[in-house]
Protein backbone atom coordinates (compact mmCIF):
# COMPACT_ATOMS: atom_id res chain seq x y z
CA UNK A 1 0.00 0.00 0.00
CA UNK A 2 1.40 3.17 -0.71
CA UNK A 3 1.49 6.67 0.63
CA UNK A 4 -1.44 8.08 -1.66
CA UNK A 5 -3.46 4.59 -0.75
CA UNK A 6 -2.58 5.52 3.31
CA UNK A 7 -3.81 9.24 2.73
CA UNK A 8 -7.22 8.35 1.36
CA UNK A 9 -7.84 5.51 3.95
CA UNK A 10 -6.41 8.24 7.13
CA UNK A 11 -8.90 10.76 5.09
CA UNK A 12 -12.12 8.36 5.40
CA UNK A 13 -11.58 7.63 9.31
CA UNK A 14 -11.30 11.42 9.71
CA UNK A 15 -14.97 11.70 8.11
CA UNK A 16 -15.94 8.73 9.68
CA UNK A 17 -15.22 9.88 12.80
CA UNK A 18 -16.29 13.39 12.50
CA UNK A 19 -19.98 11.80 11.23
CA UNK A 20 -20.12 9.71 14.14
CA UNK A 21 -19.44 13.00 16.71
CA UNK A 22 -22.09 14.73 14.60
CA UNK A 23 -24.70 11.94 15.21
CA UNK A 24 -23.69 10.91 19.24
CA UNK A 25 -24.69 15.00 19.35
CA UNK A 26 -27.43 14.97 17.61
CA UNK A 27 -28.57 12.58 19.89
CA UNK A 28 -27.11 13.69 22.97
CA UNK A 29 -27.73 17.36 22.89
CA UNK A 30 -31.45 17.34 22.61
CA UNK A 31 -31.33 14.77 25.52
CA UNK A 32 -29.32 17.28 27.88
CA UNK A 33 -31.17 20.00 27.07
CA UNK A 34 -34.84 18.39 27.63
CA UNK A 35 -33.03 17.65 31.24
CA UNK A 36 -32.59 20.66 31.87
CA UNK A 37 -35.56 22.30 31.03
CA UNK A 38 -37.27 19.57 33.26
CA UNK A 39 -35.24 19.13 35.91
CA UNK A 40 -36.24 17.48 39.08
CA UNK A 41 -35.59 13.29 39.12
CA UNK A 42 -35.15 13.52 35.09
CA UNK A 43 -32.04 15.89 35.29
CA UNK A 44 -30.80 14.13 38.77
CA UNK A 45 -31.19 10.61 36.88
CA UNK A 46 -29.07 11.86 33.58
CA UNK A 47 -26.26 13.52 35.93
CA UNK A 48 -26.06 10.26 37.90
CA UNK A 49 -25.63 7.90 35.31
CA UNK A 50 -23.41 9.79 33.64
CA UNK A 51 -21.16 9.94 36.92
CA UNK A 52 -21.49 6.27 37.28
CA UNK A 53 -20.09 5.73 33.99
CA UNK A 54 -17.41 8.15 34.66
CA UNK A 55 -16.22 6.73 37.50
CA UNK A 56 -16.37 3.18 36.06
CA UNK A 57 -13.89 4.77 33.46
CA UNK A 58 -11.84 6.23 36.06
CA UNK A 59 -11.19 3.40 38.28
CA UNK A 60 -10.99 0.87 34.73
CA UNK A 61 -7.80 3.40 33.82
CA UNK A 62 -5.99 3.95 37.48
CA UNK A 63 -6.68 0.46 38.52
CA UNK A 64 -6.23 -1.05 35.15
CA UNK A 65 -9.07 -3.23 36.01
CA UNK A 66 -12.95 -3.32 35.33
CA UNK A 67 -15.57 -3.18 37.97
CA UNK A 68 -13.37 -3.26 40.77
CA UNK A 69 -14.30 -2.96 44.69
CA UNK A 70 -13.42 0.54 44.68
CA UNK A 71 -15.90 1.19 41.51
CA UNK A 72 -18.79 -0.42 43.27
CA UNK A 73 -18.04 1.86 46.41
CA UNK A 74 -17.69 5.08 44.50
CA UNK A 75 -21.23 3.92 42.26
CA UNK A 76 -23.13 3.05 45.51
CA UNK A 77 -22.27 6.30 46.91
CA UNK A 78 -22.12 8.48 43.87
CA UNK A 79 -25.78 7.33 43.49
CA UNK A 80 -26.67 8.08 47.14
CA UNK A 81 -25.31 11.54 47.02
CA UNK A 82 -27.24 12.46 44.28
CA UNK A 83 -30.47 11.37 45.53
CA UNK A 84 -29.98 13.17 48.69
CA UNK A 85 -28.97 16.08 46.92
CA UNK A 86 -32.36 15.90 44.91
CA UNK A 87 -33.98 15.79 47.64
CA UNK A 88 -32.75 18.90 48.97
CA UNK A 89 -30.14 17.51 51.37
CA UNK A 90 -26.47 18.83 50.09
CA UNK A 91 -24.80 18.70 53.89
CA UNK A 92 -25.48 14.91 53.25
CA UNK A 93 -24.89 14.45 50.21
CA UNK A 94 -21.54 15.92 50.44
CA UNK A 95 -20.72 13.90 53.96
CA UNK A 96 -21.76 10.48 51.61
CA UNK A 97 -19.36 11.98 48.66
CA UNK A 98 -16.45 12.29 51.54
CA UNK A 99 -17.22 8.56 53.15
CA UNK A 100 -17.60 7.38 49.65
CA UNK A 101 -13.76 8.50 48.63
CA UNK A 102 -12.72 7.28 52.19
CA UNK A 103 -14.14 3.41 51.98
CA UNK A 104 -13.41 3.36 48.15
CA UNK A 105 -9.30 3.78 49.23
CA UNK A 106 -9.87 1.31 51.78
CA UNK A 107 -10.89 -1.23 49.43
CA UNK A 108 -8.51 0.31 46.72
CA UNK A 109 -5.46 0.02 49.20
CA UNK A 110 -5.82 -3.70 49.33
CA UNK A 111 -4.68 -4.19 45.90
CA UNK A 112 -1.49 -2.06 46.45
CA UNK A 113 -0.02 1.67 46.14
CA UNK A 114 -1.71 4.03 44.28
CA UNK A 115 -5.47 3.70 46.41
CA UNK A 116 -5.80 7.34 46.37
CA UNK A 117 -6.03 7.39 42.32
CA UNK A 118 -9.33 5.61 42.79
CA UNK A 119 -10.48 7.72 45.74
CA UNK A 120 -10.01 10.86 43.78
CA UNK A 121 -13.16 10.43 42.08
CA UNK A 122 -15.35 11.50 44.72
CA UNK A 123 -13.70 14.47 44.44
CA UNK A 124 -13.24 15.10 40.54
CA UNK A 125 -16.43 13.39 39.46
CA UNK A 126 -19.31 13.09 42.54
CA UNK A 127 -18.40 16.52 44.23
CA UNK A 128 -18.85 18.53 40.77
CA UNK A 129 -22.33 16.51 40.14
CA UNK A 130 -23.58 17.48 42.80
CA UNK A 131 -22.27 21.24 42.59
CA UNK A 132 -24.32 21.00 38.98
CA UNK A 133 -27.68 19.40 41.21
CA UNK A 134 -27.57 22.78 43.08
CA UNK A 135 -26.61 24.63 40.19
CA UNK A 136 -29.93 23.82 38.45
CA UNK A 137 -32.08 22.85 41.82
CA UNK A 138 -31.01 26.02 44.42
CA UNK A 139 -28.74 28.60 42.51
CA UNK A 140 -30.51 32.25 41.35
CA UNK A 141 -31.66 31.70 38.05
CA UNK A 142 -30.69 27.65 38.21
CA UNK A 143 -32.03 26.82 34.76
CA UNK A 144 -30.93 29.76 33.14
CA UNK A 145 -27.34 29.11 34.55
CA UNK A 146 -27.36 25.54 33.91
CA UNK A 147 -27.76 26.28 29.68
CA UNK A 148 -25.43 28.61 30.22
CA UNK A 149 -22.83 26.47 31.81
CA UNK A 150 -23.60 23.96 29.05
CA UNK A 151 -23.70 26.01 25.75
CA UNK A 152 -20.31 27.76 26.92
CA UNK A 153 -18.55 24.27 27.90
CA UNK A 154 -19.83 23.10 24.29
CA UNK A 155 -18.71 26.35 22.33
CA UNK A 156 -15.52 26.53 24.31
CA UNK A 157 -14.95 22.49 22.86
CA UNK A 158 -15.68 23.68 19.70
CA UNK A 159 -13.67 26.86 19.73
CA UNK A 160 -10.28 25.22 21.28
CA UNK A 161 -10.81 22.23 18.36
CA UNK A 162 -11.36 24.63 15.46
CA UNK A 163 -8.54 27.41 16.46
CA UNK A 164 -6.02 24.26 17.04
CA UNK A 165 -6.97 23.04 13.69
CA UNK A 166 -6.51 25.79 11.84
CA UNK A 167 -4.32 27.64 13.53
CA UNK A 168 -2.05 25.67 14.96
CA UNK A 169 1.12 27.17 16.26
CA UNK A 170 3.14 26.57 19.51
CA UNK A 171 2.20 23.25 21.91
CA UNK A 172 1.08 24.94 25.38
CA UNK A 173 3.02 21.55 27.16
CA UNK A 174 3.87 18.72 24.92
CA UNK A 175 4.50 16.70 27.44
CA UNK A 176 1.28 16.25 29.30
CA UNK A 177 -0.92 17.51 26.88
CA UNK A 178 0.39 17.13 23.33
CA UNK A 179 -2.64 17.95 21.29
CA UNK A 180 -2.96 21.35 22.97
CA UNK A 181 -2.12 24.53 21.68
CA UNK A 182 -2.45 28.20 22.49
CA UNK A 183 -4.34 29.15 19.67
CA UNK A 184 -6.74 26.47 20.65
CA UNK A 185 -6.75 27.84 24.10
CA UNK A 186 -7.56 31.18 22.77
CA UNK A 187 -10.57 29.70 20.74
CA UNK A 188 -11.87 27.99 23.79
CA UNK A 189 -12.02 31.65 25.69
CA UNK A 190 -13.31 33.62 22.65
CA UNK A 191 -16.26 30.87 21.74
CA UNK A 192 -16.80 30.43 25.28
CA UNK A 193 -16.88 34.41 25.83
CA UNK A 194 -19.44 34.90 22.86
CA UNK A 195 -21.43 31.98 23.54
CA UNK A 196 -21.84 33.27 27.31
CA UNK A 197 -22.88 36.53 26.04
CA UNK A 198 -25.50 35.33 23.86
CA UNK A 199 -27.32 33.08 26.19
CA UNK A 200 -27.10 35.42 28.75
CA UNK A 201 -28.96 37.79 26.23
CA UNK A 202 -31.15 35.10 25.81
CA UNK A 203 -32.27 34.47 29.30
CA UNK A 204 -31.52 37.58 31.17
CA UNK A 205 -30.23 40.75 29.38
CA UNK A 206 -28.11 42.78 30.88
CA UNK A 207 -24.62 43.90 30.23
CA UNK A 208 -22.62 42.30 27.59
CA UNK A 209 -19.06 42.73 28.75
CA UNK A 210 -19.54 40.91 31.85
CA UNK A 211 -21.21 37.98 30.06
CA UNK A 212 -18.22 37.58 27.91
CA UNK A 213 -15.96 37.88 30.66
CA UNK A 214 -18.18 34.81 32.80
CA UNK A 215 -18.53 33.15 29.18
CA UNK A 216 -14.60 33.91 28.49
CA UNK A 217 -13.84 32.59 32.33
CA UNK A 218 -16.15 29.21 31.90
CA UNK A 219 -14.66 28.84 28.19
CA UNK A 220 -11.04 28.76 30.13
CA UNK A 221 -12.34 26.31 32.38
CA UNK A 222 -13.71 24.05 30.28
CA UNK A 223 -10.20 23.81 27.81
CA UNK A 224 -7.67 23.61 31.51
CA UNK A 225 -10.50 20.51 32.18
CA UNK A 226 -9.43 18.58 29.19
CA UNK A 227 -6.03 19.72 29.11
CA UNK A 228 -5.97 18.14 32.91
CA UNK A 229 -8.08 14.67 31.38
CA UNK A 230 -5.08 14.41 28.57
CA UNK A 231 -2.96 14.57 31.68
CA UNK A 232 -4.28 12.16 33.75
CA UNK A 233 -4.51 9.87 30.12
CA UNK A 234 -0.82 10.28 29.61
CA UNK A 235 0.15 9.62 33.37
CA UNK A 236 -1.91 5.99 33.19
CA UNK A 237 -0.61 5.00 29.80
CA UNK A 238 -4.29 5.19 27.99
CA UNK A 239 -4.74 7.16 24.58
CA UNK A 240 -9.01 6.89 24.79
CA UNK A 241 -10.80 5.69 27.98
CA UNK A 242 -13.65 4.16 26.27
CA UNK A 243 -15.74 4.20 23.22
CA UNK A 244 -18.39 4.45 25.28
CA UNK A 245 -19.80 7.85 23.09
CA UNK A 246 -19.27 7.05 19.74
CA UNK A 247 -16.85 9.09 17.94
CA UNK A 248 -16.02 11.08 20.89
CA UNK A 249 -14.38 8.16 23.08
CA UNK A 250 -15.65 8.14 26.73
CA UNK A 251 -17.93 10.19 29.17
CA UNK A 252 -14.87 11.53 30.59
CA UNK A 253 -13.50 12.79 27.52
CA UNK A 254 -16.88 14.41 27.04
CA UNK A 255 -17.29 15.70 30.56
CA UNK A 256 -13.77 16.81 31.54
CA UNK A 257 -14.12 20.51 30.72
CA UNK A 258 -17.97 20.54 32.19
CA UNK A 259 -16.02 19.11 35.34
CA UNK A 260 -14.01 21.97 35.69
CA UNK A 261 -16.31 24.28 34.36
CA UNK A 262 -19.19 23.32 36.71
CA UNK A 263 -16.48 23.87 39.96
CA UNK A 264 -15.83 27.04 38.82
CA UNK A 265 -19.50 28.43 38.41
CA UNK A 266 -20.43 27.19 41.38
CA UNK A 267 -17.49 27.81 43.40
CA UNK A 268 -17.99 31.80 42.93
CA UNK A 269 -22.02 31.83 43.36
CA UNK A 270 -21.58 29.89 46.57
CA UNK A 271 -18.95 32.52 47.65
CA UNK A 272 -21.10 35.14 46.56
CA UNK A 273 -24.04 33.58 48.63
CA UNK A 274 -22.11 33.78 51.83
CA UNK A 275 -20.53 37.25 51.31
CA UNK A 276 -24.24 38.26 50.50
CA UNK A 277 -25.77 36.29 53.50
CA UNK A 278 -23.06 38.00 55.99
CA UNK A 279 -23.75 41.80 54.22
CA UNK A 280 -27.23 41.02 55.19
């Protein structure tokens, strides 16, 4: 086979690939945003399988092993934190999230070093899920937020891809994240910025230079999350976690800059709601 055979068969996987992403969204998006809009046990029950998938994938890559002890810890609790946190009860959900990491390196510690890999899920994946429960449940304008949150994370995906495409230029760290460039950061924080803007518009009004700066801050967010995923990928030795979304590769790979996208919204409104409650 020779090189012109290798381009057109590297060609047709590219356009394979890019039709499957196109039709996993198609079918994904309209899914996420009928969540949303509904909320209550619908959104809860989408945000905890999601998680329960994600931490299967985490555990599968730091433990190099499938439905292991620590998985079945993190699941069990994973899914009782998020149904007290529908129910209105975050204090517990977050003390289940804490015992959850806490038994799951107990059980992970039996099968040698490294139990605290596993254990950091309750803090990367079951902490932020529930942050996004109180983000649509209990935040100031919770729905609006929440399609905010989402359309930026989305946009700033899109942005970082396109702007690394086509723009290329200088790796940001080869090293741990080889893919990654700073004109791809750049599109991240510009799509995310604009995208912010416009569904703020949308739901709100207001002011459209702080919307691009919350949309530009989310957009940031969102490209450090999967910039920290290709980290975590490179440290464990695996190129794609799962094929578990077709043509995107796993739930993490989907979810990483939501992850850090969703701490970062919700970090500064709960802030906000204490420095309010003491002014008051």
């Amino acid at each position: 086979m020779g090189k012109a055979d290798n381009a057109v068969d590297a060609g047709k996987a590219s356009t394979d690939s890019i039709t499957l992403r196109i039709i996993s969204s198609l079918i994904l998006v309209p899914i996420v945003i009928a969540a949303v809009y509904f909320g209550g046990r619908f959104f809860a029950s989408v945000v905890a399988f999601a998680s329960i998938v994600m931490i299967f994938e985490w555990t599968r890559m730091v433990e190099r092993r499938e439905f292991s002890a620590a998985f079945y810890v993190l699941a069990i609790a994973a899914a009782a934190a998020l149904f007290a946190a529908a129910s209105g009860y975050y204090e517990i959900a977050f003390g289940i999230c804490a015992a959850g990491g806490a038994a799951s390196y107990l059980a992970a510690r039996r099968n040698g070093p490294g139990a605290a890999w596993p254990a950091f899920a309750a803090v990367y994946i079951i902490a932020p899920a529930l942050a996004l429960l109180w983000l649509r449940f209990d935040a100031p304008n919770g729905k609006a937020l929440t399609y905010l949150l989402f359309v930026v994370v989305w946009a700033g995906d899109i942005g970082a891809y396109t702007f690394g495409k086509l723009v290329g230029g200088p790796k940001v760290n080869p090293v741990l994240s080889p893919a990654k460039t700073w004109a791809g950061i750049l599109g991240g924080v510009l799509a995310g910025g604009v995208a912010g803007a416009a569904v703020a518009q949308f739901f709100v009004g207001g002011a459209i230079v702080p919307s691009l700066l919350v949309g530009g801050s989310l957009g940031g967010a969102s490209v450090l999350g999967d910039m920290a995923e290709s980290a975590f990928k490179r440290r464990f030795g695996v190129k794609d976690i799962s094929g578990f979304i077709p043509g995107h590769g796993g739930a993490l790979d989907r979810m990483d800059g939501m992850i850090f996208a969703t701490t970062a919204m919700t970090s500064v409104l709960f802030v906000y709601k204490i420095a309010a409650g003491l002014q008051g």
